[in-house]
PDB file of N, CA and C in Angstrom:
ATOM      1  N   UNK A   1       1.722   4.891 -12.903  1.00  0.00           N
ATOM      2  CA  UNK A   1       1.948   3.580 -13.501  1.00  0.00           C
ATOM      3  C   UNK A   1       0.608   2.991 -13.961  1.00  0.00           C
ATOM      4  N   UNK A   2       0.781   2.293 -14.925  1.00  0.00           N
ATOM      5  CA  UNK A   2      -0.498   1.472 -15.583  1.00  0.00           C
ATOM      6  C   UNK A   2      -1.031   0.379 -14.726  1.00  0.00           C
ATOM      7  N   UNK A   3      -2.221  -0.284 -14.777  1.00  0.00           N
ATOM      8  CA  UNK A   3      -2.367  -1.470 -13.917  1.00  0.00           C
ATOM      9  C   UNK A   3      -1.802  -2.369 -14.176  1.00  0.00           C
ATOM     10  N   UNK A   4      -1.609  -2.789 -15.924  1.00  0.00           N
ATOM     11  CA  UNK A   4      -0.512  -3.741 -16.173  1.00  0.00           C
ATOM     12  C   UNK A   4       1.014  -3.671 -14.995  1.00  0.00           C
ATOM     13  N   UNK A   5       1.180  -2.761 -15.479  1.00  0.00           N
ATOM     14  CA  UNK A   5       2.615  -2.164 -14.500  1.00  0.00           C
ATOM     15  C   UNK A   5       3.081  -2.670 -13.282  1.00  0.00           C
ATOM     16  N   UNK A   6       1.522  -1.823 -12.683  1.00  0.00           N
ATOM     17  CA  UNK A   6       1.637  -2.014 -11.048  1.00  0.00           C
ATOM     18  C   UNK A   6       1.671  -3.707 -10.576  1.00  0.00           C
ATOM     19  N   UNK A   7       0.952  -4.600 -11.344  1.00  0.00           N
ATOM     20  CA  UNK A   7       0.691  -5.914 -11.381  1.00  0.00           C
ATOM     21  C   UNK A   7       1.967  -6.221 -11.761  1.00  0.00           C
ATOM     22  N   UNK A   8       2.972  -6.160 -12.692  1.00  0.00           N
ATOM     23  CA  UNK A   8       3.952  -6.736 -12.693  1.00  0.00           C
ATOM     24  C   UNK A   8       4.903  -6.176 -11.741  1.00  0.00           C
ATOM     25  N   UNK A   9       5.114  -5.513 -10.959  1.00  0.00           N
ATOM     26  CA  UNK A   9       6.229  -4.924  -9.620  1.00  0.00           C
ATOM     27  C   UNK A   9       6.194  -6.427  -9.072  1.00  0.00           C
ATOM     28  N   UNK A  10       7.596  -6.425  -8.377  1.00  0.00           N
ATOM     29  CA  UNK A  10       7.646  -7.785  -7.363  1.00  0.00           C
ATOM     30  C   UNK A  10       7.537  -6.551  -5.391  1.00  0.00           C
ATOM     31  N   UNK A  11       6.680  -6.951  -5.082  1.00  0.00           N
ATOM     32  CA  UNK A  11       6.302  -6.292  -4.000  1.00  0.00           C
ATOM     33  C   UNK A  11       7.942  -7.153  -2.958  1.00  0.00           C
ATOM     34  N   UNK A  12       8.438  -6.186  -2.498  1.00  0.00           N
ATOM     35  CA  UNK A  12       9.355  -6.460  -1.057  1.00  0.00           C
ATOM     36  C   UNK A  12       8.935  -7.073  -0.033  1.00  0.00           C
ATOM     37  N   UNK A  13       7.479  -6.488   0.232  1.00  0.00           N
ATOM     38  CA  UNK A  13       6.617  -6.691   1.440  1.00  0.00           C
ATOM     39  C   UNK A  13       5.125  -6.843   1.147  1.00  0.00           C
ATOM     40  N   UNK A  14       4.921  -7.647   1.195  1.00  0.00           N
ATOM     41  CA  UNK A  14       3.137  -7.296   1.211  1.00  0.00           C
ATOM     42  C   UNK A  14       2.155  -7.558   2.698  1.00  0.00           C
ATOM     43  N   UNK A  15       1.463  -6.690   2.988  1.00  0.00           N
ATOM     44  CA  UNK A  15       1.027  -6.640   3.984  1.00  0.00           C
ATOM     45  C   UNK A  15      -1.094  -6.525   4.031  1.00  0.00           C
ATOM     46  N   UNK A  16      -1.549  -8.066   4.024  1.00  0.00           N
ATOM     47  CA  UNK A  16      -2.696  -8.295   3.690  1.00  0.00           C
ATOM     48  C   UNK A  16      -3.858  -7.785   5.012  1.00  0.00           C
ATOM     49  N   UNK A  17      -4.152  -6.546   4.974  1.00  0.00           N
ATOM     50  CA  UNK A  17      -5.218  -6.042   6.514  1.00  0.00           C
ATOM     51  C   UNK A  17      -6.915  -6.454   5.605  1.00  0.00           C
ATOM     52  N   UNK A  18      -6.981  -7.025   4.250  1.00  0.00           N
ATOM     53  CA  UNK A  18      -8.055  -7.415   4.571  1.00  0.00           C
ATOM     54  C   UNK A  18      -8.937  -7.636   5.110  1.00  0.00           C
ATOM     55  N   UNK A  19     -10.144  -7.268   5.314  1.00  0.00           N
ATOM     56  CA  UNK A  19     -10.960  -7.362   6.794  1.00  0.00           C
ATOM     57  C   UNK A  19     -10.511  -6.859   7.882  1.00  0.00           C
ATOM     58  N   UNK A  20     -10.219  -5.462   8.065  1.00  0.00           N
ATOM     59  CA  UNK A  20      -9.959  -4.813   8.941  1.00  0.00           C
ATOM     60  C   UNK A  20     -10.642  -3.213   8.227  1.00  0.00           C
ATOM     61  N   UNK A  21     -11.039  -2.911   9.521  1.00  0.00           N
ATOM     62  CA  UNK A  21     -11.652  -1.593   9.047  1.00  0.00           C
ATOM     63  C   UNK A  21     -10.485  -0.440   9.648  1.00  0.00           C
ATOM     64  N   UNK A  22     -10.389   0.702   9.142  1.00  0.00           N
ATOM     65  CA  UNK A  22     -10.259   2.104   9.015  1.00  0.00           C
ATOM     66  C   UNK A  22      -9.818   2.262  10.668  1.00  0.00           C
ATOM     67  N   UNK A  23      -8.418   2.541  11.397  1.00  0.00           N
ATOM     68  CA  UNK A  23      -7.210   2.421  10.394  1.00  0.00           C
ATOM     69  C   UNK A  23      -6.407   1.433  10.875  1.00  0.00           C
ATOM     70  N   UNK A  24      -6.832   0.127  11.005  1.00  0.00           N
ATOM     71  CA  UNK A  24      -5.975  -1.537  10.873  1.00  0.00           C
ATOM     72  C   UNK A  24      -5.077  -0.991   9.517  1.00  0.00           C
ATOM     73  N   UNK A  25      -5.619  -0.822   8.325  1.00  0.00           N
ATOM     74  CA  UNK A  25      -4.881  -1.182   7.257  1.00  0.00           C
ATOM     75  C   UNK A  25      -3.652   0.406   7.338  1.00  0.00           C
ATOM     76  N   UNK A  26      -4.321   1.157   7.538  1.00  0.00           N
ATOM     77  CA  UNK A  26      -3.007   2.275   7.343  1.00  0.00           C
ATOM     78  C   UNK A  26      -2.013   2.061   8.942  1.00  0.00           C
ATOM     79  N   UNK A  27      -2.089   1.347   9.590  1.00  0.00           N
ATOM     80  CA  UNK A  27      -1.384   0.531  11.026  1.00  0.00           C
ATOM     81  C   UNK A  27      -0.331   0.050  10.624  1.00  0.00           C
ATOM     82  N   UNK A  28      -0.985  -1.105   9.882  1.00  0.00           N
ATOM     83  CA  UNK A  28      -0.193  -2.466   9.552  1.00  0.00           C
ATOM     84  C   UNK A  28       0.639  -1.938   8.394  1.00  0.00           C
ATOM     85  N   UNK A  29       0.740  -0.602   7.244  1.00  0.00           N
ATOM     86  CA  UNK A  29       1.521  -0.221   6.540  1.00  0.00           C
ATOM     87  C   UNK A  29       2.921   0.345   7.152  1.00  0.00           C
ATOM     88  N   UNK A  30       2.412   1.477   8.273  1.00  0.00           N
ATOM     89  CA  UNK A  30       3.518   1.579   9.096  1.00  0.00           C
ATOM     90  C   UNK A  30       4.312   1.055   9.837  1.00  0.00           C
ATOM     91  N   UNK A  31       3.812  -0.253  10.398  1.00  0.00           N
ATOM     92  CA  UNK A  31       4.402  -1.024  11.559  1.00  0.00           C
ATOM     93  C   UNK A  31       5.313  -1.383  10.463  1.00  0.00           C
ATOM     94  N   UNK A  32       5.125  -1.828   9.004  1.00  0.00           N
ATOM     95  CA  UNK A  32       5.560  -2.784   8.255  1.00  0.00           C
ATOM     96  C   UNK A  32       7.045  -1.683   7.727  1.00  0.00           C
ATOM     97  N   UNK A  33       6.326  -0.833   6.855  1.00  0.00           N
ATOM     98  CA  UNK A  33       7.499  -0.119   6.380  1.00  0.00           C
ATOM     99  C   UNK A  33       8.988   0.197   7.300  1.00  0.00           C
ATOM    100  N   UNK A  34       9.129   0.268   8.391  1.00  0.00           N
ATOM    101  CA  UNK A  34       9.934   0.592   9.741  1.00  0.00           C
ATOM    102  C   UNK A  34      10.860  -0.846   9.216  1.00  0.00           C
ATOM    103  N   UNK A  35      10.062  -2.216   8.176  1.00  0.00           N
ATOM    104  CA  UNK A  35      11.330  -3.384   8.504  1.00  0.00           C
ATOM    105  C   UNK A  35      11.663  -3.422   7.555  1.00  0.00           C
ATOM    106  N   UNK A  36      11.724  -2.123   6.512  1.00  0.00           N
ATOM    107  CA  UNK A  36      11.344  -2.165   4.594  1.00  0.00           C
ATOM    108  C   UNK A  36      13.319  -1.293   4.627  1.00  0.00           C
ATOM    109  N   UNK A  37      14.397  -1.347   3.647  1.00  0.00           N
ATOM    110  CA  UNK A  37      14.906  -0.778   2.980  1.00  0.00           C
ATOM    111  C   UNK A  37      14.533   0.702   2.304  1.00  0.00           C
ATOM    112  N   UNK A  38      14.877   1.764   2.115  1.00  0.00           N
ATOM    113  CA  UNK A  38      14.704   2.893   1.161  1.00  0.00           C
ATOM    114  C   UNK A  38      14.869   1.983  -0.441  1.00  0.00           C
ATOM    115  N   UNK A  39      13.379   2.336  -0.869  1.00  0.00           N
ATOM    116  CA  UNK A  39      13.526   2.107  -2.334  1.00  0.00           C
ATOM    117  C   UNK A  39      12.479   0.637  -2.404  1.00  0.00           C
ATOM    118  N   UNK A  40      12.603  -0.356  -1.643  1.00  0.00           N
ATOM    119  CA  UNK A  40      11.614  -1.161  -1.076  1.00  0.00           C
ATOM    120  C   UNK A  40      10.312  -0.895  -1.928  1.00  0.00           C
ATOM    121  N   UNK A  41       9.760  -2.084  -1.964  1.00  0.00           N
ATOM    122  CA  UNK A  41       8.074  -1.664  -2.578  1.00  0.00           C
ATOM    123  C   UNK A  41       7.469  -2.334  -1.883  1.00  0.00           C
ATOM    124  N   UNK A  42       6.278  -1.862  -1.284  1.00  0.00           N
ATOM    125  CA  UNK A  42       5.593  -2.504  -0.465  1.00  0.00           C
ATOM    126  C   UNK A  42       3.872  -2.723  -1.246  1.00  0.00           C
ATOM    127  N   UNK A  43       3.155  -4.059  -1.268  1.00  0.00           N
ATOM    128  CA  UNK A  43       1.837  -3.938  -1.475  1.00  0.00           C
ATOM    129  C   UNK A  43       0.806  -3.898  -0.474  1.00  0.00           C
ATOM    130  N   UNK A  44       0.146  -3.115  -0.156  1.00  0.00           N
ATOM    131  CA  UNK A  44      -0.981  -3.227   0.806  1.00  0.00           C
ATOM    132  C   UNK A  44      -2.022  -3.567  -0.037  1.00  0.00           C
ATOM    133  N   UNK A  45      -3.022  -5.067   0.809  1.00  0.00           N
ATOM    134  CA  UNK A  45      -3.781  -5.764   0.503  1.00  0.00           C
ATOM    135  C   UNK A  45      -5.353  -5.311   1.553  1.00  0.00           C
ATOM    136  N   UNK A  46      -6.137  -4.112   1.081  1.00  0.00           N
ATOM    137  CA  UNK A  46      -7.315  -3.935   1.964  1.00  0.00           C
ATOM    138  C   UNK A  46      -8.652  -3.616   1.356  1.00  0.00           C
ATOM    139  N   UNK A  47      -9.378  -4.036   1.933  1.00  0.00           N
ATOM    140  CA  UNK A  47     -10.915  -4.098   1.637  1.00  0.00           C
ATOM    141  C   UNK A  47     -11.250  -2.951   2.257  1.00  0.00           C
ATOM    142  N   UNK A  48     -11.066  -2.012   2.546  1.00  0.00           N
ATOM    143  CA  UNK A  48     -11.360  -0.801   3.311  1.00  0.00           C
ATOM    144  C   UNK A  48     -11.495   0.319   2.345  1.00  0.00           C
ATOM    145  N   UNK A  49     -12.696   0.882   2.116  1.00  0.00           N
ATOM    146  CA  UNK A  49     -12.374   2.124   1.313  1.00  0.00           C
ATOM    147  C   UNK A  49     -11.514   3.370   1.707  1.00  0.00           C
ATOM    148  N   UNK A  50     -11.702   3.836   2.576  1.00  0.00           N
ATOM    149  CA  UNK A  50     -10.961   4.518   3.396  1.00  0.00           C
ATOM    150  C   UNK A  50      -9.298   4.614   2.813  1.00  0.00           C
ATOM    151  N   UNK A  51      -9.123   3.581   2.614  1.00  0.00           N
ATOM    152  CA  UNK A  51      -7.728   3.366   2.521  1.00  0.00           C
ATOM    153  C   UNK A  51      -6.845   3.614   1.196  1.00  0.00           C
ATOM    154  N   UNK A  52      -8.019   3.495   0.236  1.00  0.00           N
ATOM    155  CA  UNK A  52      -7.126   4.264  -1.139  1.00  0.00           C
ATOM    156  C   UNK A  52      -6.816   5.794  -0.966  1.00  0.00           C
ATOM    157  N   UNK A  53      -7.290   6.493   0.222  1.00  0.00           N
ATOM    158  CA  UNK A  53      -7.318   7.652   0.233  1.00  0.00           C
ATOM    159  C   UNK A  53      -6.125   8.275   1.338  1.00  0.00           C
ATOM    160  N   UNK A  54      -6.217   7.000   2.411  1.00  0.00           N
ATOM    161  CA  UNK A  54      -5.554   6.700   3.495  1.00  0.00           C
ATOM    162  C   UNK A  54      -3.572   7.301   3.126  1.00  0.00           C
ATOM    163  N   UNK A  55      -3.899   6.090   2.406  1.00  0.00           N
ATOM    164  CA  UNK A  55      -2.293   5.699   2.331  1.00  0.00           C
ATOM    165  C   UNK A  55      -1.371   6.754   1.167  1.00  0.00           C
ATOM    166  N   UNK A  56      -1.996   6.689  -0.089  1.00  0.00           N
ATOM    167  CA  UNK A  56      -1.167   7.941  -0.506  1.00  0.00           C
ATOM    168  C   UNK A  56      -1.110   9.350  -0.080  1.00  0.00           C
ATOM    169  N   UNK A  57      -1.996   9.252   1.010  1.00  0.00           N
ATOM    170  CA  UNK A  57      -2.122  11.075   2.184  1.00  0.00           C
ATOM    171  C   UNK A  57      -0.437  10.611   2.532  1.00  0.00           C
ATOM    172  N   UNK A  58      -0.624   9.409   3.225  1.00  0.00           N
ATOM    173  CA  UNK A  58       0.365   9.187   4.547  1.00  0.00           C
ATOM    174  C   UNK A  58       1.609   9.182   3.366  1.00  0.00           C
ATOM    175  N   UNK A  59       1.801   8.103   2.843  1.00  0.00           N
ATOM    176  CA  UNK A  59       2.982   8.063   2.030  1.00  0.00           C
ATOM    177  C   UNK A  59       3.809   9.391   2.031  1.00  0.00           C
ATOM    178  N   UNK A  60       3.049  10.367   1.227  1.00  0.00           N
ATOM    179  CA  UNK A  60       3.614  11.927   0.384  1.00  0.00           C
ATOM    180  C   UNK A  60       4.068  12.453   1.887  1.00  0.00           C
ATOM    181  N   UNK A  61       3.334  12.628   2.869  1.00  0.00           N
ATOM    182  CA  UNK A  61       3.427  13.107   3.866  1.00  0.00           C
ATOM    183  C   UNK A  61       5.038  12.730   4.317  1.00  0.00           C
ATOM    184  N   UNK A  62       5.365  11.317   4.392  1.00  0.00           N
ATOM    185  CA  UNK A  62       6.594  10.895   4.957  1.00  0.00           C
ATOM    186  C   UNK A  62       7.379  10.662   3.940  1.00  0.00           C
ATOM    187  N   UNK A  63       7.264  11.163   2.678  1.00  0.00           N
ATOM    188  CA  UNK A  63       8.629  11.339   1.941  1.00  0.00           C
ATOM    189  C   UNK A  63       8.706   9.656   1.391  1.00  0.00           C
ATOM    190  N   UNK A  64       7.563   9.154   1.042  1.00  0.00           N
ATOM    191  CA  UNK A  64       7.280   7.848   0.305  1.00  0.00           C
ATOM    192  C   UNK A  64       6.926   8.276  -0.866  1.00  0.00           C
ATOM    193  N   UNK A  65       6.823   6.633  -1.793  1.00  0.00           N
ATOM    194  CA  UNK A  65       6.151   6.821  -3.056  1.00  0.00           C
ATOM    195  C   UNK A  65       5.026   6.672  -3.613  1.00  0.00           C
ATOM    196  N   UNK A  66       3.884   7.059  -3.621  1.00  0.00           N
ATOM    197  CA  UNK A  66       2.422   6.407  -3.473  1.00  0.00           C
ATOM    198  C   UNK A  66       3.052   6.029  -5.649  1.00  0.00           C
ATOM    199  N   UNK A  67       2.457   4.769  -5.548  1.00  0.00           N
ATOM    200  CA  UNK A  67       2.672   4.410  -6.922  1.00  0.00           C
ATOM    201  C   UNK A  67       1.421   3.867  -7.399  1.00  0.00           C
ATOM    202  N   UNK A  68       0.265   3.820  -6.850  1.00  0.00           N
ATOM    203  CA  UNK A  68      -0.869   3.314  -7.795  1.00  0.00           C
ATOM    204  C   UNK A  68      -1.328   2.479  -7.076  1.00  0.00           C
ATOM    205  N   UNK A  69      -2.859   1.818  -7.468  1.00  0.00           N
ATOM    206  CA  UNK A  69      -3.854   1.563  -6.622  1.00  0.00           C
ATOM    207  C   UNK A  69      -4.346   0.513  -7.593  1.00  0.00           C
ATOM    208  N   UNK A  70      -4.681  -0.957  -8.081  1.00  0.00           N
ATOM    209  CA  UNK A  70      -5.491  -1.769  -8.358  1.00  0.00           C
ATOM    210  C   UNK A  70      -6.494  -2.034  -7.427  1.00  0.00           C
ATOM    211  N   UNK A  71      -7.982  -2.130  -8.552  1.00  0.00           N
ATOM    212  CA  UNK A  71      -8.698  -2.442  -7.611  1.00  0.00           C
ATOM    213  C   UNK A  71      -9.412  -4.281  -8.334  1.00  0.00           C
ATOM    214  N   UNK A  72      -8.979  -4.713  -7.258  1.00  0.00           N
ATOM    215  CA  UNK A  72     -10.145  -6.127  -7.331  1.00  0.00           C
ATOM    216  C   UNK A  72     -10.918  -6.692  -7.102  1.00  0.00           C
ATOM    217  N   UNK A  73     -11.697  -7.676  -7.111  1.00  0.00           N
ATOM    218  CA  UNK A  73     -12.864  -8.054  -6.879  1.00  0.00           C
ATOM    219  C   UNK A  73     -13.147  -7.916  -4.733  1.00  0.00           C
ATOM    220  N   UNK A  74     -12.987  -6.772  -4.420  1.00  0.00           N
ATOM    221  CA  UNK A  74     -13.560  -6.738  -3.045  1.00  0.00           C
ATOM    222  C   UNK A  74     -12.868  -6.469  -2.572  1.00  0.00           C
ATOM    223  N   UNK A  75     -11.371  -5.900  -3.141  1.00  0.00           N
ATOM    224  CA  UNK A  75     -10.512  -5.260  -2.410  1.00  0.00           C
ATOM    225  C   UNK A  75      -9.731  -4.436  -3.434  1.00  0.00           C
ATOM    226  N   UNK A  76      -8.439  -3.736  -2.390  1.00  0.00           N
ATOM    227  CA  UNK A  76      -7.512  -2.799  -3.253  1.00  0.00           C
ATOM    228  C   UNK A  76      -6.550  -3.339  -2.858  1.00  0.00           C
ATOM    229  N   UNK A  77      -5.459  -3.232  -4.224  1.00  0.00           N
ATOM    230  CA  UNK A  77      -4.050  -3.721  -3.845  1.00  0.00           C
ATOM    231  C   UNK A  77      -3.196  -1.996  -4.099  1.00  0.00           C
ATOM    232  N   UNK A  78      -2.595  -1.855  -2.855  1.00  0.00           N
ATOM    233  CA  UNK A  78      -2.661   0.067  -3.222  1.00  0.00           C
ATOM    234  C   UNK A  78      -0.873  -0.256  -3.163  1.00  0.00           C
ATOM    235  N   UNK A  79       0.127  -0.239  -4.449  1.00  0.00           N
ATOM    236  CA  UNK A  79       1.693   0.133  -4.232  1.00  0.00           C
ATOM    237  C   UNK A  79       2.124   1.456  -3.505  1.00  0.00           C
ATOM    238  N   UNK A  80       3.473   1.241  -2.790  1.00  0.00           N
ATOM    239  CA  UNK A  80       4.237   2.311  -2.682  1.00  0.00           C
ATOM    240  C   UNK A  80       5.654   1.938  -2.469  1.00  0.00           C
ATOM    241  N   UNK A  81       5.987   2.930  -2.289  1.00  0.00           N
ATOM    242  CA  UNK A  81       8.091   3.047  -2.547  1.00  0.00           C
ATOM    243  C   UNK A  81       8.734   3.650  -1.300  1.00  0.00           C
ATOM    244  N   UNK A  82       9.054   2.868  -0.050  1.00  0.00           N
ATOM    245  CA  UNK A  82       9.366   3.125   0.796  1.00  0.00           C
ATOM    246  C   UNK A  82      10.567   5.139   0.455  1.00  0.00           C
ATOM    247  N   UNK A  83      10.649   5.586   0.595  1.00  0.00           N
ATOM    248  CA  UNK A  83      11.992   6.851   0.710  1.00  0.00           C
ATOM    249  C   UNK A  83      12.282   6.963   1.090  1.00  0.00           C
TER     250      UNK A  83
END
């Protein structure tokens, strides 16, 4: 997906670990997804580099959708698609 794109999705869940280091933010994706629907979109909100790398490992792994990664001023807003 384009960044335009990913920016227009209406996120289901968003889950802000901002200021949390390596792995708060890939934590707080899982605790979260467990209260998500199949098909669900979830945004994770983290300042962690670690974590653009983090989460579409984990996603593919569990039969999720890694959908794209914005990056902004001091953080990443990284989509995915609960499955």
């Amino acid at each position: 997906m384009t960044t335009e794109e990913l920016k227009n999705l209406n996120a289901d869940k968003v889950v802000d670990a901002r200021g949390t280091a390596c792995p708060g933010p890939l934590l707080a994706a899982k605790k979260a997804i467990g209260e998500m629907s199949t098909g669900e979109v979830m945004q994770i909100l983290s300042s962690d580099e670690g974590t653009k790398r983090d989460i579409p490992k984990w996603a593919q792994k569990k039969g999720h959708e890694y959908l794209g990664t914005v990056e902004e001023s001091g953080y990443f807003i990284i989509y995915m698609k609960k499955g």
